[in-house]
PDB file of N, CA and C in Angstrom:
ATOM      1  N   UNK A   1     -29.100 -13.780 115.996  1.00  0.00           N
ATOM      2  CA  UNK A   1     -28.145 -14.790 116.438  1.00  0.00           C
ATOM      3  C   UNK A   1     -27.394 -15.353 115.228  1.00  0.00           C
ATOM      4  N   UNK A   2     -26.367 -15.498 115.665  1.00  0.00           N
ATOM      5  CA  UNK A   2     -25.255 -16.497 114.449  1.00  0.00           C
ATOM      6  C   UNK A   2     -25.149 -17.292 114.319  1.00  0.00           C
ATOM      7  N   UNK A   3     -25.673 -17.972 113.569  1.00  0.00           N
ATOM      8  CA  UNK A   3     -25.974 -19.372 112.955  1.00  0.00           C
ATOM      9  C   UNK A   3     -24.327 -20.109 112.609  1.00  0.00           C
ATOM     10  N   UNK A   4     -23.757 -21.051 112.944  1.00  0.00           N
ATOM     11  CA  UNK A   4     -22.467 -21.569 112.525  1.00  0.00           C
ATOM     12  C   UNK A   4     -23.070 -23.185 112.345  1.00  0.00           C
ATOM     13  N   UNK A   5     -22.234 -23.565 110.776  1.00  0.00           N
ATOM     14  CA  UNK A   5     -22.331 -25.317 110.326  1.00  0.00           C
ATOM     15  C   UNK A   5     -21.101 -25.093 110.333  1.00  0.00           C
ATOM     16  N   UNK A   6     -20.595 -26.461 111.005  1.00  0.00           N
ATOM     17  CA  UNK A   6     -19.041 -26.891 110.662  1.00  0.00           C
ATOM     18  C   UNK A   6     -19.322 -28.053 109.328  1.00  0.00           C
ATOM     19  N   UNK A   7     -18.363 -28.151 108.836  1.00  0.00           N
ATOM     20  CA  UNK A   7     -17.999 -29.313 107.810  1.00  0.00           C
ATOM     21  C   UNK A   7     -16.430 -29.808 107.801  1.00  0.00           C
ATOM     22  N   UNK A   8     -16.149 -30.525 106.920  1.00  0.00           N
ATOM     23  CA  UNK A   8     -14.856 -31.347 106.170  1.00  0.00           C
ATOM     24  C   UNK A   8     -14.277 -32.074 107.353  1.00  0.00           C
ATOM     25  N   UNK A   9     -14.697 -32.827 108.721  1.00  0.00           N
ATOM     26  CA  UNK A   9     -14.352 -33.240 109.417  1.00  0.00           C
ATOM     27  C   UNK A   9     -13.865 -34.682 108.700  1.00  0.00           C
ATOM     28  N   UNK A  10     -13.197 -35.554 109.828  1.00  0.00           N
ATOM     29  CA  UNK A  10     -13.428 -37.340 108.989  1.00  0.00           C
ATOM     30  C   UNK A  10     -12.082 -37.754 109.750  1.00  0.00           C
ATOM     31  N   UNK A  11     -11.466 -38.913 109.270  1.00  0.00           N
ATOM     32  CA  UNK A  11     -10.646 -39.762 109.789  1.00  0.00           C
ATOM     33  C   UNK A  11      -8.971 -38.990 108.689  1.00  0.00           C
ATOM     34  N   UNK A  12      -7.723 -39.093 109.795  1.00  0.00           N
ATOM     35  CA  UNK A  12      -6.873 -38.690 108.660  1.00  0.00           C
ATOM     36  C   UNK A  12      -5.640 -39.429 109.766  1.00  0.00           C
ATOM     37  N   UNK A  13      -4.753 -39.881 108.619  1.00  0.00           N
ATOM     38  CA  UNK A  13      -3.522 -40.276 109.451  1.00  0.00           C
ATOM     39  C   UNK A  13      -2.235 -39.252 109.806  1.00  0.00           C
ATOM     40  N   UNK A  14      -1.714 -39.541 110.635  1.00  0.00           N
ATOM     41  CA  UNK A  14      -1.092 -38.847 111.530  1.00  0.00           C
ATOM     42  C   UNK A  14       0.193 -38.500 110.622  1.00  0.00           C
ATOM     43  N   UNK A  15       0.560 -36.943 110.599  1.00  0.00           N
ATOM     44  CA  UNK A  15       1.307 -36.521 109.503  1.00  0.00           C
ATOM     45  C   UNK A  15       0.191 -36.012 108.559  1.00  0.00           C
ATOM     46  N   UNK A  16      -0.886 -36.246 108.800  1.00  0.00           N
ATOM     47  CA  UNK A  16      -1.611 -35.604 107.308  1.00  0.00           C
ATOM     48  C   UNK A  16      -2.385 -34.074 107.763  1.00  0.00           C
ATOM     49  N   UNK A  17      -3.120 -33.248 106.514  1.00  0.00           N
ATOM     50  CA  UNK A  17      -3.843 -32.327 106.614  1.00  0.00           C
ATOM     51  C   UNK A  17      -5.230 -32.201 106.549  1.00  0.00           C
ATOM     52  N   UNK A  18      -5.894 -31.478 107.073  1.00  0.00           N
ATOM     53  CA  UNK A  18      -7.299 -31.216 106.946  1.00  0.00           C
ATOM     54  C   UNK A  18      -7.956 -30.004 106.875  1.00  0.00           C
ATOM     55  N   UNK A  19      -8.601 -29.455 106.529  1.00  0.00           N
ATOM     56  CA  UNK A  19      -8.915 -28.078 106.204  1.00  0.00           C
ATOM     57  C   UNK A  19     -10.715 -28.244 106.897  1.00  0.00           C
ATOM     58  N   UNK A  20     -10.956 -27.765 108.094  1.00  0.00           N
ATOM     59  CA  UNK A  20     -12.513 -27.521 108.439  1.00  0.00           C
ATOM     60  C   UNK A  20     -12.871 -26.128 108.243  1.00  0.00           C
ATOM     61  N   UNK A  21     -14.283 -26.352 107.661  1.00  0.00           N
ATOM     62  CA  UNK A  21     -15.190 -24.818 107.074  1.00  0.00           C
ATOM     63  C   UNK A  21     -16.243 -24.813 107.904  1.00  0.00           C
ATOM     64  N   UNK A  22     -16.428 -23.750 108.214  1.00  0.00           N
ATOM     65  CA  UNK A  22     -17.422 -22.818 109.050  1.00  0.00           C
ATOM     66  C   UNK A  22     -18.131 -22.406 108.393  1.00  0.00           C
ATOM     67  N   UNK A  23     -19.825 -22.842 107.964  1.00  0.00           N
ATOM     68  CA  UNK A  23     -20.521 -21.636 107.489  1.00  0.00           C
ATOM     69  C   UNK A  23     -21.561 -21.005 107.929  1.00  0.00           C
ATOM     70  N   UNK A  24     -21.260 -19.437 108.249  1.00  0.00           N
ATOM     71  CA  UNK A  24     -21.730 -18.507 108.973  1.00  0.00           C
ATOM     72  C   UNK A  24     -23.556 -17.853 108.444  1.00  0.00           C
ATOM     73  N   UNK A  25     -24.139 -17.989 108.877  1.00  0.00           N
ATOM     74  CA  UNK A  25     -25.567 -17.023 108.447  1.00  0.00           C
ATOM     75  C   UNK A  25     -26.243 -16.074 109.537  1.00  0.00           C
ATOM     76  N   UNK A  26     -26.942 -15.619 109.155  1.00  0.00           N
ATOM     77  CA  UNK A  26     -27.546 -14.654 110.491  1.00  0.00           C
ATOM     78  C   UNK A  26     -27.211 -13.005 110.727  1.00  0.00           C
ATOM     79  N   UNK A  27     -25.859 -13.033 110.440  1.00  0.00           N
ATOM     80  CA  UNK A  27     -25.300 -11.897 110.925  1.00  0.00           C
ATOM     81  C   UNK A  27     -24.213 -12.093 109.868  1.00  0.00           C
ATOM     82  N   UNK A  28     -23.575 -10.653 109.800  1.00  0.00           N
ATOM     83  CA  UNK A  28     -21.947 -10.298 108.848  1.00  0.00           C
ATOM     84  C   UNK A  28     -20.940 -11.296 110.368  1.00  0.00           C
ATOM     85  N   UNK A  29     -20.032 -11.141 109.324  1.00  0.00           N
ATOM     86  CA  UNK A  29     -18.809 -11.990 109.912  1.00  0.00           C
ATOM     87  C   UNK A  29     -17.586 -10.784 110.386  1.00  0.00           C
ATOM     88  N   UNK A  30     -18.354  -9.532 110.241  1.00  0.00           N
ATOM     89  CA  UNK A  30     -17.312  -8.202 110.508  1.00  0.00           C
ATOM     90  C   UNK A  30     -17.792  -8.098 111.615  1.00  0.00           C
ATOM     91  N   UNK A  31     -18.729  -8.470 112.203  1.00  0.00           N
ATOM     92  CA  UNK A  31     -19.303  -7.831 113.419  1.00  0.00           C
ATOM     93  C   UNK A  31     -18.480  -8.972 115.140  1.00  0.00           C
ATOM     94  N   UNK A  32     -18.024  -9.978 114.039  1.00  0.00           N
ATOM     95  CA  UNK A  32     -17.901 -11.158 115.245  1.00  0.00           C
ATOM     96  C   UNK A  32     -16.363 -11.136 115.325  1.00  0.00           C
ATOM     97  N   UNK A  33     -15.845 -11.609 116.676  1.00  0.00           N
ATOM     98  CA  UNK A  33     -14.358 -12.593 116.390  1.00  0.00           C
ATOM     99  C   UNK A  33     -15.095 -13.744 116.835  1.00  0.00           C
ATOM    100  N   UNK A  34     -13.867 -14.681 116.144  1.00  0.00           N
ATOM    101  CA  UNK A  34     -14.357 -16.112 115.423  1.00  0.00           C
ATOM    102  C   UNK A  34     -13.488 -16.799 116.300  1.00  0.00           C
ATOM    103  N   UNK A  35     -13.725 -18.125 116.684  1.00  0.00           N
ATOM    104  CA  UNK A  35     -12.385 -19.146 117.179  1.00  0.00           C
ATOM    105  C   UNK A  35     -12.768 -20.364 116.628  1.00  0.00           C
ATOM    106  N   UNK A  36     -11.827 -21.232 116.971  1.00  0.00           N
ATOM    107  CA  UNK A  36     -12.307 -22.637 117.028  1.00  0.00           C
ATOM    108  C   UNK A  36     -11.878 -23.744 118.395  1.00  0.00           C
ATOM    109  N   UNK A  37     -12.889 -24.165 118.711  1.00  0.00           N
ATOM    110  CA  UNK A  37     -12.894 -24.937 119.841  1.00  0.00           C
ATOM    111  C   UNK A  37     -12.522 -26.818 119.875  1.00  0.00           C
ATOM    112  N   UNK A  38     -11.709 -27.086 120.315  1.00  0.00           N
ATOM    113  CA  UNK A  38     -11.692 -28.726 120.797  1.00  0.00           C
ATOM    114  C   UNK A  38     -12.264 -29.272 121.985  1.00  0.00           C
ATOM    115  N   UNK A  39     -12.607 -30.250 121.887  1.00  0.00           N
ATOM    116  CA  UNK A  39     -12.803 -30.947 122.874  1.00  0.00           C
ATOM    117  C   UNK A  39     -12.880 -32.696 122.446  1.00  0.00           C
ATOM    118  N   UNK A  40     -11.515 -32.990 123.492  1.00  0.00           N
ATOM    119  CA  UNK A  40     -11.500 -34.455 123.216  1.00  0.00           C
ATOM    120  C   UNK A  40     -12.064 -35.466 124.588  1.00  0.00           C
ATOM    121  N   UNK A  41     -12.578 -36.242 124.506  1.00  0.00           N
ATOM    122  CA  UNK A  41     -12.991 -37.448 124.915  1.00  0.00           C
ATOM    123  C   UNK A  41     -12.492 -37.286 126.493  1.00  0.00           C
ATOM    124  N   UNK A  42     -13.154 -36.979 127.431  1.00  0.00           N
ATOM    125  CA  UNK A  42     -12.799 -36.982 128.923  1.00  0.00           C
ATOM    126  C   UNK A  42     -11.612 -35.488 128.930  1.00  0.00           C
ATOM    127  N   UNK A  43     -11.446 -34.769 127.950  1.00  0.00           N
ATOM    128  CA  UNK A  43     -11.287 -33.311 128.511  1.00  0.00           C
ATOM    129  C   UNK A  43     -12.160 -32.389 128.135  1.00  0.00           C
ATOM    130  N   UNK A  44     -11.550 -31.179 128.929  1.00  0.00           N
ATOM    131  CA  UNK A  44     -12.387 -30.277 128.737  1.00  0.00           C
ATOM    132  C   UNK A  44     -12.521 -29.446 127.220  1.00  0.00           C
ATOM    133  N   UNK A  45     -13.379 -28.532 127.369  1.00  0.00           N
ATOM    134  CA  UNK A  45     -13.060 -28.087 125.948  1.00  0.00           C
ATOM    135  C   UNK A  45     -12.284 -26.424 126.147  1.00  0.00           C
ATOM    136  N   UNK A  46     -11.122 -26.774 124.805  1.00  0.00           N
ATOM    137  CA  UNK A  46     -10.233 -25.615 124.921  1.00  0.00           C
ATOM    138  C   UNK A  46     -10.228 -24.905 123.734  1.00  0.00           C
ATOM    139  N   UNK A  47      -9.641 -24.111 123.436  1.00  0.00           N
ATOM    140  CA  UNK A  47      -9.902 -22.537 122.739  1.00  0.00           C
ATOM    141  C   UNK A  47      -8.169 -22.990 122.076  1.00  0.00           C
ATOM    142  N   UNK A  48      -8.150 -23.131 120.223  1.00  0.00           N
ATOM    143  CA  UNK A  48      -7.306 -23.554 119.767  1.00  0.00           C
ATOM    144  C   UNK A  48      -6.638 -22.684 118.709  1.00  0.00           C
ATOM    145  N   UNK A  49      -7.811 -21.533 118.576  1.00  0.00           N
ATOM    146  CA  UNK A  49      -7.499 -20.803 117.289  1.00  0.00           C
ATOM    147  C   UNK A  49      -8.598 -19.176 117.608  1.00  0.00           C
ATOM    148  N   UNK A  50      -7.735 -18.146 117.641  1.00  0.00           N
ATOM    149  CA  UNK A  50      -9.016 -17.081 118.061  1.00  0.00           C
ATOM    150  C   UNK A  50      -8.911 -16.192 116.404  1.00  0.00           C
ATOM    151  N   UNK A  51      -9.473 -15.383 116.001  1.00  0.00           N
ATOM    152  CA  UNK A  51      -8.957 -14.484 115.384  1.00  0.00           C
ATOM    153  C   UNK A  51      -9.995 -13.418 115.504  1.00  0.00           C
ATOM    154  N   UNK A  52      -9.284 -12.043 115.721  1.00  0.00           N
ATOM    155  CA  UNK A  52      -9.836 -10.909 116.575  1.00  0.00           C
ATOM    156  C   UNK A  52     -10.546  -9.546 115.295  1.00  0.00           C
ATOM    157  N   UNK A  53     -11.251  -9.734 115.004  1.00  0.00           N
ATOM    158  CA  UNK A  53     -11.861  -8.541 114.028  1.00  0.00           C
ATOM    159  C   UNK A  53     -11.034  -7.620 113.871  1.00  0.00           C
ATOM    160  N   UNK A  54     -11.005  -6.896 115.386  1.00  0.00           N
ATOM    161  CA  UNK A  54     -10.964  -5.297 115.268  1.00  0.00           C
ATOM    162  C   UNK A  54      -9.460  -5.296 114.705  1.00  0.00           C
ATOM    163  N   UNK A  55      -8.361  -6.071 114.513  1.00  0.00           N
ATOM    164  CA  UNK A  55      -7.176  -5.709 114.214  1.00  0.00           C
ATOM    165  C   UNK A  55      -7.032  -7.015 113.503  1.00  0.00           C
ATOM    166  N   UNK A  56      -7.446  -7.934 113.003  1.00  0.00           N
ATOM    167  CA  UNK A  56      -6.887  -9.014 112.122  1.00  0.00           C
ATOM    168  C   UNK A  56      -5.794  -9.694 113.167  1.00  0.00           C
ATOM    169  N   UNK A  57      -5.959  -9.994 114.078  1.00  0.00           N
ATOM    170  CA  UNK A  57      -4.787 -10.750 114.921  1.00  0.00           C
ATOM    171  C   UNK A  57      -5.444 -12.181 115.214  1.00  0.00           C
ATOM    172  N   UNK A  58      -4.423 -12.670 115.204  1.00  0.00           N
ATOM    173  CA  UNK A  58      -4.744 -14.511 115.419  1.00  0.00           C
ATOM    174  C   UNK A  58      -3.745 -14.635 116.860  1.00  0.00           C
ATOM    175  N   UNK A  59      -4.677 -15.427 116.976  1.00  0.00           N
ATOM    176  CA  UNK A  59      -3.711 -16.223 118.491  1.00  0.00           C
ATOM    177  C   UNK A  59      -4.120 -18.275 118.835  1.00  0.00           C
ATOM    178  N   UNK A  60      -2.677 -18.698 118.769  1.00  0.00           N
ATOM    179  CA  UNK A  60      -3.159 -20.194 118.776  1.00  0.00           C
ATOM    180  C   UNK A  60      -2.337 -20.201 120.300  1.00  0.00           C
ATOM    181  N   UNK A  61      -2.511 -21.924 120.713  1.00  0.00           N
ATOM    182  CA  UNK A  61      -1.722 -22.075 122.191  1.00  0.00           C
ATOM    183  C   UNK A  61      -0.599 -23.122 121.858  1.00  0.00           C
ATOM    184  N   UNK A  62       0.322 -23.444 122.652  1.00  0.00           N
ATOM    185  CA  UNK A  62       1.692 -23.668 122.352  1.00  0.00           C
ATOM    186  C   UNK A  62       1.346 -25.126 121.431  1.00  0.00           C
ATOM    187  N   UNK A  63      -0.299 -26.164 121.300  1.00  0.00           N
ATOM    188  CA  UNK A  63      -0.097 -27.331 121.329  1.00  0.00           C
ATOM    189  C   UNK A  63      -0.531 -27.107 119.769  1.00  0.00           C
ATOM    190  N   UNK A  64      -0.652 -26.384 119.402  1.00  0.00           N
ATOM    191  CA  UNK A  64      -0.808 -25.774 117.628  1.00  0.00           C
ATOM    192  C   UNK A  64      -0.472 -25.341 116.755  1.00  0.00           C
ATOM    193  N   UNK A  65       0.287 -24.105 117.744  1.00  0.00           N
ATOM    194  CA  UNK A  65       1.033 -22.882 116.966  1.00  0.00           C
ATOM    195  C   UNK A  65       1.944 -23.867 115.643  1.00  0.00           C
ATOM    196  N   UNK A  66       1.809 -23.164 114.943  1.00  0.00           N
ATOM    197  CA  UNK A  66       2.790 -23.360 113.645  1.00  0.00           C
ATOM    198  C   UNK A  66       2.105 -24.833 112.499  1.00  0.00           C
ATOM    199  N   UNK A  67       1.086 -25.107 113.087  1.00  0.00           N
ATOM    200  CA  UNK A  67       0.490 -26.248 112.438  1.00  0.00           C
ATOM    201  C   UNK A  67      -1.058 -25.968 111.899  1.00  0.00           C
ATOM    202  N   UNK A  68      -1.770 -24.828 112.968  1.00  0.00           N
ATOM    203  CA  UNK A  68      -3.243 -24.386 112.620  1.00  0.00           C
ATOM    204  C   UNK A  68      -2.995 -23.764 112.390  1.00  0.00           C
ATOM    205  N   UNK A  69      -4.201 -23.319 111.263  1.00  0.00           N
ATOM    206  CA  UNK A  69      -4.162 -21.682 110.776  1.00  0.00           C
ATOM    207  C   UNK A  69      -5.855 -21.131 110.943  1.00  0.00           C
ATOM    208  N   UNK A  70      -6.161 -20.300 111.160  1.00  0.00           N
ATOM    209  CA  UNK A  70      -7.617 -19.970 111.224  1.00  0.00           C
ATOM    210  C   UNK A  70      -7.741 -18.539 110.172  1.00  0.00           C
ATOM    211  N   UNK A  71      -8.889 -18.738 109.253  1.00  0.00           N
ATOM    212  CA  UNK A  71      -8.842 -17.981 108.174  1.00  0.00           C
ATOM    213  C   UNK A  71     -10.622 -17.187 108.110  1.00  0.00           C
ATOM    214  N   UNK A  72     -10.718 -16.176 107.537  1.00  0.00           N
ATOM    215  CA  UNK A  72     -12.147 -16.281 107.540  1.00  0.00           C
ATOM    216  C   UNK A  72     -12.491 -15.352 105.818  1.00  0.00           C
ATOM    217  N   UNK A  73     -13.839 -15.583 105.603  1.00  0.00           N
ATOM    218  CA  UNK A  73     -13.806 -15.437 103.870  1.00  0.00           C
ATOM    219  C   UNK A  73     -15.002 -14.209 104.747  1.00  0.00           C
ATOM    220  N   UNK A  74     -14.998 -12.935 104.559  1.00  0.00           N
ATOM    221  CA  UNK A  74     -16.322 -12.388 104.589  1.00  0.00           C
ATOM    222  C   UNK A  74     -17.372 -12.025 103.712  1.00  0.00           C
ATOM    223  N   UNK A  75     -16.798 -11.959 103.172  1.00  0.00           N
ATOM    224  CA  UNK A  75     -17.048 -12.123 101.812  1.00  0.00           C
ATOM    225  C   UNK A  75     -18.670 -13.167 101.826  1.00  0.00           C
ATOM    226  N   UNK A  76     -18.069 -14.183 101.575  1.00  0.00           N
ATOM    227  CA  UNK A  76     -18.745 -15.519 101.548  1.00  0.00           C
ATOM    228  C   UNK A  76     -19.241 -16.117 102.810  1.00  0.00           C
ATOM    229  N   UNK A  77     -19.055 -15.213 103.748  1.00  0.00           N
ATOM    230  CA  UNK A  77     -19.655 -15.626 105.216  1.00  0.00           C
ATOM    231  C   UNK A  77     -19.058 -16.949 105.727  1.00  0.00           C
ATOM    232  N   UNK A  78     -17.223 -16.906 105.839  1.00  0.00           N
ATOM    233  CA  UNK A  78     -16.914 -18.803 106.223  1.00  0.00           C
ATOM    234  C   UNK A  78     -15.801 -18.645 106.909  1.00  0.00           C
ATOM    235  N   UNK A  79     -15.835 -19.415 107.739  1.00  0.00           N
ATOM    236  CA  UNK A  79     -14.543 -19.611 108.307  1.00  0.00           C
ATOM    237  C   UNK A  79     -13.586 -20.809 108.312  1.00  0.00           C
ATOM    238  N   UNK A  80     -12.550 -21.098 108.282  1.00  0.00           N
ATOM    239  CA  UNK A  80     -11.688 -21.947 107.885  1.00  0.00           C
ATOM    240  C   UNK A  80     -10.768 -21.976 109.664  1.00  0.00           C
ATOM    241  N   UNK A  81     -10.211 -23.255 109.266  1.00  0.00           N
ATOM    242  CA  UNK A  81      -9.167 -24.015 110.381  1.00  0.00           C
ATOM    243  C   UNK A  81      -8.333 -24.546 109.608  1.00  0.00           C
ATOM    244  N   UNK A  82      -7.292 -24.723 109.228  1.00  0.00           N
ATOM    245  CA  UNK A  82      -6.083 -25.312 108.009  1.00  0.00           C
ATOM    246  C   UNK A  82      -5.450 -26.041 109.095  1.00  0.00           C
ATOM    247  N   UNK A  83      -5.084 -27.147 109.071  1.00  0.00           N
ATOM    248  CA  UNK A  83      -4.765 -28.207 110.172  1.00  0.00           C
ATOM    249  C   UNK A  83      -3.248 -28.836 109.444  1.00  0.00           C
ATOM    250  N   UNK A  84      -2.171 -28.733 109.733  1.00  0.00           N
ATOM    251  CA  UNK A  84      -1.444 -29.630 109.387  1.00  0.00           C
ATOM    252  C   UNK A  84      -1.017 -30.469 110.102  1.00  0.00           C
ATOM    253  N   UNK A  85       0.444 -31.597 109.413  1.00  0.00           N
ATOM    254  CA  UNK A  85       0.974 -32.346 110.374  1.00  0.00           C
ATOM    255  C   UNK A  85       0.007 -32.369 111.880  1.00  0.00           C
ATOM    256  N   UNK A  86      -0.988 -33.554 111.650  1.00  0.00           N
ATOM    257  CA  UNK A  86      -1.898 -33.686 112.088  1.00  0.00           C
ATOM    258  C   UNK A  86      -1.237 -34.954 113.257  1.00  0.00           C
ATOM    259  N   UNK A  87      -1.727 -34.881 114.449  1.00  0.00           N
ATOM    260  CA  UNK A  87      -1.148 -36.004 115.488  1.00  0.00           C
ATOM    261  C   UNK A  87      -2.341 -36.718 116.202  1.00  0.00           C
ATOM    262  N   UNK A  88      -1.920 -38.106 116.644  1.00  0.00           N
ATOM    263  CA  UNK A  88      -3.499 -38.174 117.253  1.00  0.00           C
ATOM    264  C   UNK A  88      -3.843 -37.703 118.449  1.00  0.00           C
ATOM    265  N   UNK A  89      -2.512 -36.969 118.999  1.00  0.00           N
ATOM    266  CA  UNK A  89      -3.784 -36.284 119.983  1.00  0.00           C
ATOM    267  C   UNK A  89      -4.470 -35.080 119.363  1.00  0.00           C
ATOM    268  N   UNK A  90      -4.425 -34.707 118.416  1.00  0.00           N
ATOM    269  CA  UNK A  90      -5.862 -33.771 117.527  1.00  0.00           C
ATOM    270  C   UNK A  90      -6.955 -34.375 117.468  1.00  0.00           C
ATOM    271  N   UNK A  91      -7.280 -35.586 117.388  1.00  0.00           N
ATOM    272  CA  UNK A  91      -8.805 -36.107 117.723  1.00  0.00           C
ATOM    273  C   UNK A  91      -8.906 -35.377 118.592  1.00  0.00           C
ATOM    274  N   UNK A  92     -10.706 -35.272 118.133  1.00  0.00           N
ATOM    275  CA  UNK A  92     -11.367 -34.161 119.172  1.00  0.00           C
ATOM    276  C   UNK A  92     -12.341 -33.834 118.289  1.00  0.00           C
ATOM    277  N   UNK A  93     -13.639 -33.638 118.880  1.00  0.00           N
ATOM    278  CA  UNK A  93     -14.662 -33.110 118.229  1.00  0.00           C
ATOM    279  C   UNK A  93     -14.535 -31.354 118.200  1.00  0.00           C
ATOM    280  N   UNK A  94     -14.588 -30.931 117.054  1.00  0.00           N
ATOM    281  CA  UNK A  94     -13.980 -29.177 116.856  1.00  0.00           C
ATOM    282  C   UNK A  94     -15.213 -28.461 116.261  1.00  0.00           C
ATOM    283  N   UNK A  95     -15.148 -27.327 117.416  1.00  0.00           N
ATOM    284  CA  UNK A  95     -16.098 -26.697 117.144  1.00  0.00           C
ATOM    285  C   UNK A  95     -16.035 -25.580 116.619  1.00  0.00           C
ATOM    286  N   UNK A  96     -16.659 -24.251 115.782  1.00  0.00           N
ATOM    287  CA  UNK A  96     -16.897 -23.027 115.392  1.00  0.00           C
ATOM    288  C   UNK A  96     -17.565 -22.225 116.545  1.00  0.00           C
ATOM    289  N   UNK A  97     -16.976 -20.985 116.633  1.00  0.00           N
ATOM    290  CA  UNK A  97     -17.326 -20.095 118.072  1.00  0.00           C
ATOM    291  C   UNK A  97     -17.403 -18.716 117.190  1.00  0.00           C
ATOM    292  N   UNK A  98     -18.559 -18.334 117.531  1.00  0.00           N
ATOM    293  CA  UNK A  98     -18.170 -16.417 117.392  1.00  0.00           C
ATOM    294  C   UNK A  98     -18.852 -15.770 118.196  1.00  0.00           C
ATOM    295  N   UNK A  99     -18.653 -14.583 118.305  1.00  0.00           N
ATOM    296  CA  UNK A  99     -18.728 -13.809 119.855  1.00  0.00           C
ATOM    297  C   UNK A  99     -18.779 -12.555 118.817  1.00  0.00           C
ATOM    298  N   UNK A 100     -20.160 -11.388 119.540  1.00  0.00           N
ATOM    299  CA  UNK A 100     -20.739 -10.740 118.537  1.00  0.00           C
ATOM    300  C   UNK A 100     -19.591  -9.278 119.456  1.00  0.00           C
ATOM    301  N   UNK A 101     -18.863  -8.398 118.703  1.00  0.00           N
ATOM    302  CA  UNK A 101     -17.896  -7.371 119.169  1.00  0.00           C
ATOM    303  C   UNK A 101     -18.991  -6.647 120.196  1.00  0.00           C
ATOM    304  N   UNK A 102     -20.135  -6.168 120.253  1.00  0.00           N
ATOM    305  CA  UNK A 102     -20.500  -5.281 121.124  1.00  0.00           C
ATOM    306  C   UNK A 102     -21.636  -6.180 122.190  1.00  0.00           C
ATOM    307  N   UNK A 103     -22.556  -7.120 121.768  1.00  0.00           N
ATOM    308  CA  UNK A 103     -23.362  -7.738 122.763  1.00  0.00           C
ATOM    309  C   UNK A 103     -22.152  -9.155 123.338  1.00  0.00           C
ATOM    310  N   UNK A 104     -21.679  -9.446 122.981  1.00  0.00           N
ATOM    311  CA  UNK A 104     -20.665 -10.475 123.487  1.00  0.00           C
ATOM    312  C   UNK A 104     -21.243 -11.540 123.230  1.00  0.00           C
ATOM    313  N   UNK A 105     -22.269 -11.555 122.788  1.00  0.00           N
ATOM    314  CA  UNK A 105     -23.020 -13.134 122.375  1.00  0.00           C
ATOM    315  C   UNK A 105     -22.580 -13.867 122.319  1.00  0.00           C
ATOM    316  N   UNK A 106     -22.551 -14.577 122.490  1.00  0.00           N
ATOM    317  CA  UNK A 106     -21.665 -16.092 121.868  1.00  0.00           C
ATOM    318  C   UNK A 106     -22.532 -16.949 121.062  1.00  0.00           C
ATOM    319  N   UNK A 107     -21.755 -17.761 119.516  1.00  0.00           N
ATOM    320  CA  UNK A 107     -22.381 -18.808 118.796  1.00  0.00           C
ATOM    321  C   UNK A 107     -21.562 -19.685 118.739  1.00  0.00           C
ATOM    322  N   UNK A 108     -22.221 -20.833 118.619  1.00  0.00           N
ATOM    323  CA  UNK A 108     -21.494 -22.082 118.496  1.00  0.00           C
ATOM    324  C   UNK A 108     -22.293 -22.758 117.338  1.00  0.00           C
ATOM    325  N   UNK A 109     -21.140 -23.636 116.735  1.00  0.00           N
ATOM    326  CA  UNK A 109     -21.536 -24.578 115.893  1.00  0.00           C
ATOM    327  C   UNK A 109     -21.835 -26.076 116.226  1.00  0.00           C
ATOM    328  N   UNK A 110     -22.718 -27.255 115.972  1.00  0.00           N
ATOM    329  CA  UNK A 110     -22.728 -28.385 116.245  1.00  0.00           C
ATOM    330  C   UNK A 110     -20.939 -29.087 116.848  1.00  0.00           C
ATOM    331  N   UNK A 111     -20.426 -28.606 116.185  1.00  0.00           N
ATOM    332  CA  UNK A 111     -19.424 -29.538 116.612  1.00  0.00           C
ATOM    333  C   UNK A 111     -19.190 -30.627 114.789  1.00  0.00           C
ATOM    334  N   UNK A 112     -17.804 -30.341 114.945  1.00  0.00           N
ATOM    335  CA  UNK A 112     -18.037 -32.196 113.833  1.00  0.00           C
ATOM    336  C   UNK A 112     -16.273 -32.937 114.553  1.00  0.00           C
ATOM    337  N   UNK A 113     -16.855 -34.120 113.900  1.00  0.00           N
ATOM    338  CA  UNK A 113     -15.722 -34.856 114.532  1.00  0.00           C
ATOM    339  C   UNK A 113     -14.313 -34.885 113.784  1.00  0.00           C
ATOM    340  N   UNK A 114     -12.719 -35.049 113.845  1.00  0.00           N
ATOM    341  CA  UNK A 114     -11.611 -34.999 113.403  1.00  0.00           C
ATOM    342  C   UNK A 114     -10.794 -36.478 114.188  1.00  0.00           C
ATOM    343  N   UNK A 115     -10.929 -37.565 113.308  1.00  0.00           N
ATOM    344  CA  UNK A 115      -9.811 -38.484 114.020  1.00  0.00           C
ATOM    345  C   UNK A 115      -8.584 -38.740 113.701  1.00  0.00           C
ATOM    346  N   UNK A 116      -7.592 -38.477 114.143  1.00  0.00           N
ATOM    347  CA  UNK A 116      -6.325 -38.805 113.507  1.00  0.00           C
ATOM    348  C   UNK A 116      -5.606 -40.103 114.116  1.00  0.00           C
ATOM    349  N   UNK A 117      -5.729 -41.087 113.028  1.00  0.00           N
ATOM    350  CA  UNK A 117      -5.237 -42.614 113.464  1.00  0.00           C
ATOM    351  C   UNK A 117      -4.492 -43.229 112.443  1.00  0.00           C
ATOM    352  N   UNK A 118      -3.883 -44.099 112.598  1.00  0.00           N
ATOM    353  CA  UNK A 118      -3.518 -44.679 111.654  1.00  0.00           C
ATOM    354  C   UNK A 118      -3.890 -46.462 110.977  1.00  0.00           C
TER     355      UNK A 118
END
């Protein structure tokens, strides 16, 4: 099973950046696609950032595109979320997801929190 810690969560004002790290153990990071998950306060939780192994393709949804970036080090077993021009509806506790290419497993990370206020 795939072990995922999120980190670099915290409070940031609106207009600003944040960079959250994923760190992966258990398994290679070639074997998984990776996402990252939100979920804010009385919604559900949604799928914000995918990125797909077998071809290096990323996919965000219209409320991100051009502001997240999702990165992964394999190297170093980590995954990254690059957050800009940050708004407060980005509060949301954000999670690390990977999904193993052939058993479909799914891992999740604790979750850490992101508030954007001013």
């Amino acid at each position: 099973q795939l072990q995922l810690v999120e980190s670099g969560g915290g409070l940031v004002q609106p207009g600003g950046s944040l960079r959250l790290s994923c760190a992966a153990s258990g398994f290679s990071l070639d074997y998984y696609d990776i996402a990252w998950y939100r979920q804010a306060p009385g919604k559900e939780r949604e799928g914000i950032a995918c990125f797909k192994s077998a071809d290096d393709t990323t996919y965000y949804p219209d409320s991100v595109k051009g502001r997240f970036t999702i990165s992964r080090d394999t190297a170093n077993q980590m995954i990254y979320l690059q957050m800009m021009n940050l708004k407060p509806e980005d509060t949301a506790v954000y999670y690390c997801h990977g999904r193993n290419l052939w058993s479909r497993v799914a891992s999740w990370g604790q979750g850490i929190q992101v508030t954007v206020s001013s």
